[in-house]
PDB file of N, CA and C in Angstrom:
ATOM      1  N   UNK A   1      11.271   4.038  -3.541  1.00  0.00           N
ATOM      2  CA  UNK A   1      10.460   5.247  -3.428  1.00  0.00           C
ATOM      3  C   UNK A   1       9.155   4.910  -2.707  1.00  0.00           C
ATOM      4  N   UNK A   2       9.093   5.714  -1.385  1.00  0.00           N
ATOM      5  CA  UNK A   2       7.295   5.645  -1.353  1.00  0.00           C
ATOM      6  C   UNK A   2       6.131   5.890  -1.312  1.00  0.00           C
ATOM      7  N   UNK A   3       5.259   5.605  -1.439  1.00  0.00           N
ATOM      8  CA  UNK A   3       4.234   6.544  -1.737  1.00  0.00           C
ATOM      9  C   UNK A   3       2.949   6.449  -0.579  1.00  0.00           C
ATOM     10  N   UNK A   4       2.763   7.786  -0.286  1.00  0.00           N
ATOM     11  CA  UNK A   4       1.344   7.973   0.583  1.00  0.00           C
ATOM     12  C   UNK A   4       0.142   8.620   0.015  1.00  0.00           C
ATOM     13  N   UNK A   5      -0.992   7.852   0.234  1.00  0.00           N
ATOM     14  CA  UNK A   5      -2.071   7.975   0.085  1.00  0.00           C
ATOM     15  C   UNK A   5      -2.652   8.626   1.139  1.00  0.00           C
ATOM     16  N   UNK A   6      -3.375   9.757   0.989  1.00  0.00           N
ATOM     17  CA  UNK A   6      -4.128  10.141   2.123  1.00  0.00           C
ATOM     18  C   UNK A   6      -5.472  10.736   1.355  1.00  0.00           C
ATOM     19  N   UNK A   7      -6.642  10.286   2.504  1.00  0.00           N
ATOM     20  CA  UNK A   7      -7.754  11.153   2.226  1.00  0.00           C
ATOM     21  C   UNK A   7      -8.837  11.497   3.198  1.00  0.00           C
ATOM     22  N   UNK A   8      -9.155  12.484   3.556  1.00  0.00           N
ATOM     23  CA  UNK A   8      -9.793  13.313   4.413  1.00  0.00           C
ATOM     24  C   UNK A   8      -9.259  12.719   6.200  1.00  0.00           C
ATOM     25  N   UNK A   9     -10.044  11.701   6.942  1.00  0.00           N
ATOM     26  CA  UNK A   9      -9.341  11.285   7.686  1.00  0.00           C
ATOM     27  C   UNK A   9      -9.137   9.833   7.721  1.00  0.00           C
ATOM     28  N   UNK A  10      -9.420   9.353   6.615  1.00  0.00           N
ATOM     29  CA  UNK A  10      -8.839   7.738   6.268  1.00  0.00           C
ATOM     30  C   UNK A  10      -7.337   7.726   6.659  1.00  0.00           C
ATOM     31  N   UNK A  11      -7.197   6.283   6.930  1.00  0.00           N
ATOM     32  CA  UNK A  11      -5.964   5.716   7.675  1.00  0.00           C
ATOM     33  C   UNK A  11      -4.779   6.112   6.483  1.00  0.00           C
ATOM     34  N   UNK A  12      -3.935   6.106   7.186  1.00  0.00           N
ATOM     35  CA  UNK A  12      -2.411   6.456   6.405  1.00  0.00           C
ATOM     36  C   UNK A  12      -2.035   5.083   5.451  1.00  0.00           C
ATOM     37  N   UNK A  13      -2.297   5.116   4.451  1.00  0.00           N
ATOM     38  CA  UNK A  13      -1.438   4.052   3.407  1.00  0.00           C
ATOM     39  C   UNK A  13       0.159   4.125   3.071  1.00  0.00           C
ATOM     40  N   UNK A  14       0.949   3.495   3.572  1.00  0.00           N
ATOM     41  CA  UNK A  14       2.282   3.650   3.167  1.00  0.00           C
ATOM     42  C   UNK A  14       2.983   2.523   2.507  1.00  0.00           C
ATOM     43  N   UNK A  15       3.588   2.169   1.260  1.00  0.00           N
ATOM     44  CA  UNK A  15       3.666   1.116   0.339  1.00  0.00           C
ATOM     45  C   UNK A  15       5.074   1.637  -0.339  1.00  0.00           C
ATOM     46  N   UNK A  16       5.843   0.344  -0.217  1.00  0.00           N
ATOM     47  CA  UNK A  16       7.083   0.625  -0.640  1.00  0.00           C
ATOM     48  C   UNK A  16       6.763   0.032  -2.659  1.00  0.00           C
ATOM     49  N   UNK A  17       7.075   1.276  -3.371  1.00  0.00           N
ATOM     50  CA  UNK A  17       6.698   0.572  -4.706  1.00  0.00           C
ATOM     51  C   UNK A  17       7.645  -0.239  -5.059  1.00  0.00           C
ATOM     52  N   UNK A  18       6.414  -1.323  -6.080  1.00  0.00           N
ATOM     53  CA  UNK A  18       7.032  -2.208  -6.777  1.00  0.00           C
ATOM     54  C   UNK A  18       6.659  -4.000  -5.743  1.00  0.00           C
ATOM     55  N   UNK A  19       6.109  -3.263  -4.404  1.00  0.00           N
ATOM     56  CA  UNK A  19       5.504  -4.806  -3.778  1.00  0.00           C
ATOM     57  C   UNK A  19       4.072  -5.225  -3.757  1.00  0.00           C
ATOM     58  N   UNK A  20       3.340  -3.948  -4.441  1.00  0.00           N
ATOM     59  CA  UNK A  20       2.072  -4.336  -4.563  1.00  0.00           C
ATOM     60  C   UNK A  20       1.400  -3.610  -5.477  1.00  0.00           C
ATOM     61  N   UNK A  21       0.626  -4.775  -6.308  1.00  0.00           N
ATOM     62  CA  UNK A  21       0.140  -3.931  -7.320  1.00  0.00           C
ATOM     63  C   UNK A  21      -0.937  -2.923  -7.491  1.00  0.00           C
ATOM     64  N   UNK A  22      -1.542  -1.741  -8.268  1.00  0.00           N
ATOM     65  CA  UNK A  22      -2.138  -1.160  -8.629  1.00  0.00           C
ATOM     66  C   UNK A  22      -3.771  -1.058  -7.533  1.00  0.00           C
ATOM     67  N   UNK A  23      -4.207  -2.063  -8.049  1.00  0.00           N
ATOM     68  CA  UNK A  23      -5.251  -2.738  -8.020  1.00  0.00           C
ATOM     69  C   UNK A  23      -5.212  -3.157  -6.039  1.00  0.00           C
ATOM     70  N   UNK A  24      -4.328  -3.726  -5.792  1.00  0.00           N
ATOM     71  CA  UNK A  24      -4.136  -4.299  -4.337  1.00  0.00           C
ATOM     72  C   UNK A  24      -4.168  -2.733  -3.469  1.00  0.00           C
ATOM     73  N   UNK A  25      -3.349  -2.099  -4.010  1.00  0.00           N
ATOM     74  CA  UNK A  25      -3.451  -0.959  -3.184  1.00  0.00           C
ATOM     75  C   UNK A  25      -4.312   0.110  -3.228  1.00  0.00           C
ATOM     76  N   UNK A  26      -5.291   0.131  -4.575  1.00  0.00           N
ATOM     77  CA  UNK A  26      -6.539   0.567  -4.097  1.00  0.00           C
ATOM     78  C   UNK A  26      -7.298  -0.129  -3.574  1.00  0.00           C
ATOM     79  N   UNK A  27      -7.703  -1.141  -3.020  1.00  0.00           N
ATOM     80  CA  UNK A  27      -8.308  -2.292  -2.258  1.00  0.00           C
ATOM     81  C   UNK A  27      -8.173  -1.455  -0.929  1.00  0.00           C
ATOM     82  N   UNK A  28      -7.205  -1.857  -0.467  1.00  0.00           N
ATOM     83  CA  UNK A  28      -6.535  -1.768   0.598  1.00  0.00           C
ATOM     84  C   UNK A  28      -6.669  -0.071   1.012  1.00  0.00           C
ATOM     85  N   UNK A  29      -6.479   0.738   0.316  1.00  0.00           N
ATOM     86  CA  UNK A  29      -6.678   2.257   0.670  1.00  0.00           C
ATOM     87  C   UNK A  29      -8.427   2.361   0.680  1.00  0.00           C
ATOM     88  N   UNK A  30      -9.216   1.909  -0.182  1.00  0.00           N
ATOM     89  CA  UNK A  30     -10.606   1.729  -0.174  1.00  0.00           C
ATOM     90  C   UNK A  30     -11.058   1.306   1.293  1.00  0.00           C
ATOM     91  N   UNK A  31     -10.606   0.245   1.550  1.00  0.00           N
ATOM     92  CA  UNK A  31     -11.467  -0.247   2.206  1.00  0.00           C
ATOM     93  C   UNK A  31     -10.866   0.382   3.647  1.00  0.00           C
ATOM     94  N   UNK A  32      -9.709   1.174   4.165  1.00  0.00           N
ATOM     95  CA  UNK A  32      -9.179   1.785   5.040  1.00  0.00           C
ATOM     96  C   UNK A  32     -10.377   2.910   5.218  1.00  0.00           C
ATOM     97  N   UNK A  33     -10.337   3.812   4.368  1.00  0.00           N
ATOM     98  CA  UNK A  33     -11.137   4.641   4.179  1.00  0.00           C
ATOM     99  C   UNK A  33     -12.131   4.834   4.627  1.00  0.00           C
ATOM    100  N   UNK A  34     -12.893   3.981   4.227  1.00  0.00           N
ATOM    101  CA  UNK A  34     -14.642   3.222   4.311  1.00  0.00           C
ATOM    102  C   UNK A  34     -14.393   2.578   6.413  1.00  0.00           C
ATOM    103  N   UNK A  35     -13.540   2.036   6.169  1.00  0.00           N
ATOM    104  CA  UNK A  35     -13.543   1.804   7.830  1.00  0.00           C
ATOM    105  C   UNK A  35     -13.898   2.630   8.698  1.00  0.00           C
ATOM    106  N   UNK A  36     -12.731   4.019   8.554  1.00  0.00           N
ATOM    107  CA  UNK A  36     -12.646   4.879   9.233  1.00  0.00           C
ATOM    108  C   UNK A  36     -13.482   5.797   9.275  1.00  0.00           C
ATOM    109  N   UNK A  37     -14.962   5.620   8.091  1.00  0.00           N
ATOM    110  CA  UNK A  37     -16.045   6.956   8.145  1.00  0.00           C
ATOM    111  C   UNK A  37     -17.056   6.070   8.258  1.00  0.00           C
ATOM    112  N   UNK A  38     -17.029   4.048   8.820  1.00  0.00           N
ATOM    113  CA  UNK A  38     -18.324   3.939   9.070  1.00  0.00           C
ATOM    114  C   UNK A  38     -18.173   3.438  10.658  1.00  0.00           C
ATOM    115  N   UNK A  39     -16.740   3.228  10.953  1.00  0.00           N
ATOM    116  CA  UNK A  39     -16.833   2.771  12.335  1.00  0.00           C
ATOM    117  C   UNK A  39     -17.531   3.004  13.478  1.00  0.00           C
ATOM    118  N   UNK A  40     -18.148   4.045  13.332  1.00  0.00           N
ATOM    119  CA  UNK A  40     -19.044   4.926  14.455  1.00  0.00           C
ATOM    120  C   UNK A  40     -20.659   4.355  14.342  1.00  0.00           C
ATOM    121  N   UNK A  41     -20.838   3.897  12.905  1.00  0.00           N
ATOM    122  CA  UNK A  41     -22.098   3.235  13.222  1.00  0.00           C
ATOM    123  C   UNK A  41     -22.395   2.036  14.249  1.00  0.00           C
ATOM    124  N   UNK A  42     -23.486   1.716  14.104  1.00  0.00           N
ATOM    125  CA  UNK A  42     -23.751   0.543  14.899  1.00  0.00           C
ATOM    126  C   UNK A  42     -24.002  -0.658  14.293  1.00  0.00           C
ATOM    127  N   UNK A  43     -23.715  -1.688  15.245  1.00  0.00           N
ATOM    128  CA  UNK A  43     -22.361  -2.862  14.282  1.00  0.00           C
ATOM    129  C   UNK A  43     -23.261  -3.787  13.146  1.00  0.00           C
ATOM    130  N   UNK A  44     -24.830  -3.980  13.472  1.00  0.00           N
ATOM    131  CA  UNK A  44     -25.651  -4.404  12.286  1.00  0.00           C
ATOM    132  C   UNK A  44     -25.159  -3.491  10.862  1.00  0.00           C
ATOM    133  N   UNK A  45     -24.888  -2.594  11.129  1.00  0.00           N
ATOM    134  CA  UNK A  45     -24.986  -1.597  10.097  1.00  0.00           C
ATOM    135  C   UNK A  45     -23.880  -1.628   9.265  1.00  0.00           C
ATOM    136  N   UNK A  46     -22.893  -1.288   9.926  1.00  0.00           N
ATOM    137  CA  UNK A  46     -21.329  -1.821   9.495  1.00  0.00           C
ATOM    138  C   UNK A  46     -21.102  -2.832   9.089  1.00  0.00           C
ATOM    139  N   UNK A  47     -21.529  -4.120   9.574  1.00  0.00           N
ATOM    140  CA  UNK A  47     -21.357  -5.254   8.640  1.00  0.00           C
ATOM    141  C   UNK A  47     -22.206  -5.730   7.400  1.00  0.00           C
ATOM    142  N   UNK A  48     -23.298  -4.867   7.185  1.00  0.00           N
ATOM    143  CA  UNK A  48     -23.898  -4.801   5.822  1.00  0.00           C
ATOM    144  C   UNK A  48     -22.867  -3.677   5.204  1.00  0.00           C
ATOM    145  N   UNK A  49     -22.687  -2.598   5.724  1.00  0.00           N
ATOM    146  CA  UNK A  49     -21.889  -2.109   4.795  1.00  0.00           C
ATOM    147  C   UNK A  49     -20.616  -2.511   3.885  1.00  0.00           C
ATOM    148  N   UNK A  50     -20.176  -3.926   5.176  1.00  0.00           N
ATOM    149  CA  UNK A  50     -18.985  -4.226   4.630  1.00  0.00           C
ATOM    150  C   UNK A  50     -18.675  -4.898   3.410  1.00  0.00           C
ATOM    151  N   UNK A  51     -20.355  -6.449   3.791  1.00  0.00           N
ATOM    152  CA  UNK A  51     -20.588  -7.117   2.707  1.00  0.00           C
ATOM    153  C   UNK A  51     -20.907  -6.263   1.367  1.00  0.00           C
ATOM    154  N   UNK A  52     -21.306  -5.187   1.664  1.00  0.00           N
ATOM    155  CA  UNK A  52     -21.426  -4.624   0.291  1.00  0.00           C
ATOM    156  C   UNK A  52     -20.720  -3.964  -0.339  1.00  0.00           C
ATOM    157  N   UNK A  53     -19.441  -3.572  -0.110  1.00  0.00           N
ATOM    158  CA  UNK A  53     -18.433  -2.851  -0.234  1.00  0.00           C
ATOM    159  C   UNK A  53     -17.236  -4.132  -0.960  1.00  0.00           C
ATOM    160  N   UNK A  54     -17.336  -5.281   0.040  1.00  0.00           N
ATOM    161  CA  UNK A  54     -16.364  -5.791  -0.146  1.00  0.00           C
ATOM    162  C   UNK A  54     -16.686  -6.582  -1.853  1.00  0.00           C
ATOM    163  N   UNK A  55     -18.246  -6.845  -2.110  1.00  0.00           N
ATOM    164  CA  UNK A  55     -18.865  -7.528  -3.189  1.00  0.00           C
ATOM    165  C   UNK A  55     -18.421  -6.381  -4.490  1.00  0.00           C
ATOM    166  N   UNK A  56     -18.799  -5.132  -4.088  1.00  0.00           N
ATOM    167  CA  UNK A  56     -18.398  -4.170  -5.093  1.00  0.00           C
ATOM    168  C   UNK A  56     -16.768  -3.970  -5.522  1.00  0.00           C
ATOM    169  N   UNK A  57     -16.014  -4.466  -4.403  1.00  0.00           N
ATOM    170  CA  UNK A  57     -14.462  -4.157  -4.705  1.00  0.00           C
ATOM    171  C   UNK A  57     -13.842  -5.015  -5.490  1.00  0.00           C
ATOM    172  N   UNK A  58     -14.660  -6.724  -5.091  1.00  0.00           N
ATOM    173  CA  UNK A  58     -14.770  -7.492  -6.019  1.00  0.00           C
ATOM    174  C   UNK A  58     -14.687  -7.728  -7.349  1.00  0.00           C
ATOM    175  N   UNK A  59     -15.842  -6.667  -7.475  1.00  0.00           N
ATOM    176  CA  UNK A  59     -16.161  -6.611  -9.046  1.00  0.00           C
ATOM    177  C   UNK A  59     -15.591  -5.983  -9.768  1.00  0.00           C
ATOM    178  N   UNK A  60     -14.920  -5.320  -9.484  1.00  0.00           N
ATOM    179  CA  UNK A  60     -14.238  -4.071 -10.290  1.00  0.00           C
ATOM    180  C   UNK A  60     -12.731  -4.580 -10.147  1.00  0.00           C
ATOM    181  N   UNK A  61     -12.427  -5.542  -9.527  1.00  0.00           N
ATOM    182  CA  UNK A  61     -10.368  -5.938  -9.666  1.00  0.00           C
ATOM    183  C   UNK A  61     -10.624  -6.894 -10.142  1.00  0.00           C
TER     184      UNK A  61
END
């Protein structure tokens, strides 16, 4: 069975269940997401965003 994630215009998540867990695939849909609504900044900016995003995703899996 599989399942799609979609949200507003974040990237398409498509995951065959049962190969990744819970946790991995909100990672992975998170940080798609976050790509696709900061890519337009300018690139100092984006890569603080990332470190801080990626420290927070951290903490919480």
């Amino acid at each position: 069975m599989r399942h799609k994630l979609v949200e507003g215009d974040a990237l398409l998540v498509t995951v065959i269940q049962g190969e990744k867990d819970s946790a991995e695939l909100q990672t992975i849909f998170i940080a798609q997401t976050i790509h696709h609504k900061i890519m337009d900044m300018p690139e100092e900016l984006w890569i603080k965003a990332y470190e801080e995003i990626l420290k927070e995703i951290k903490s919480t899996i």
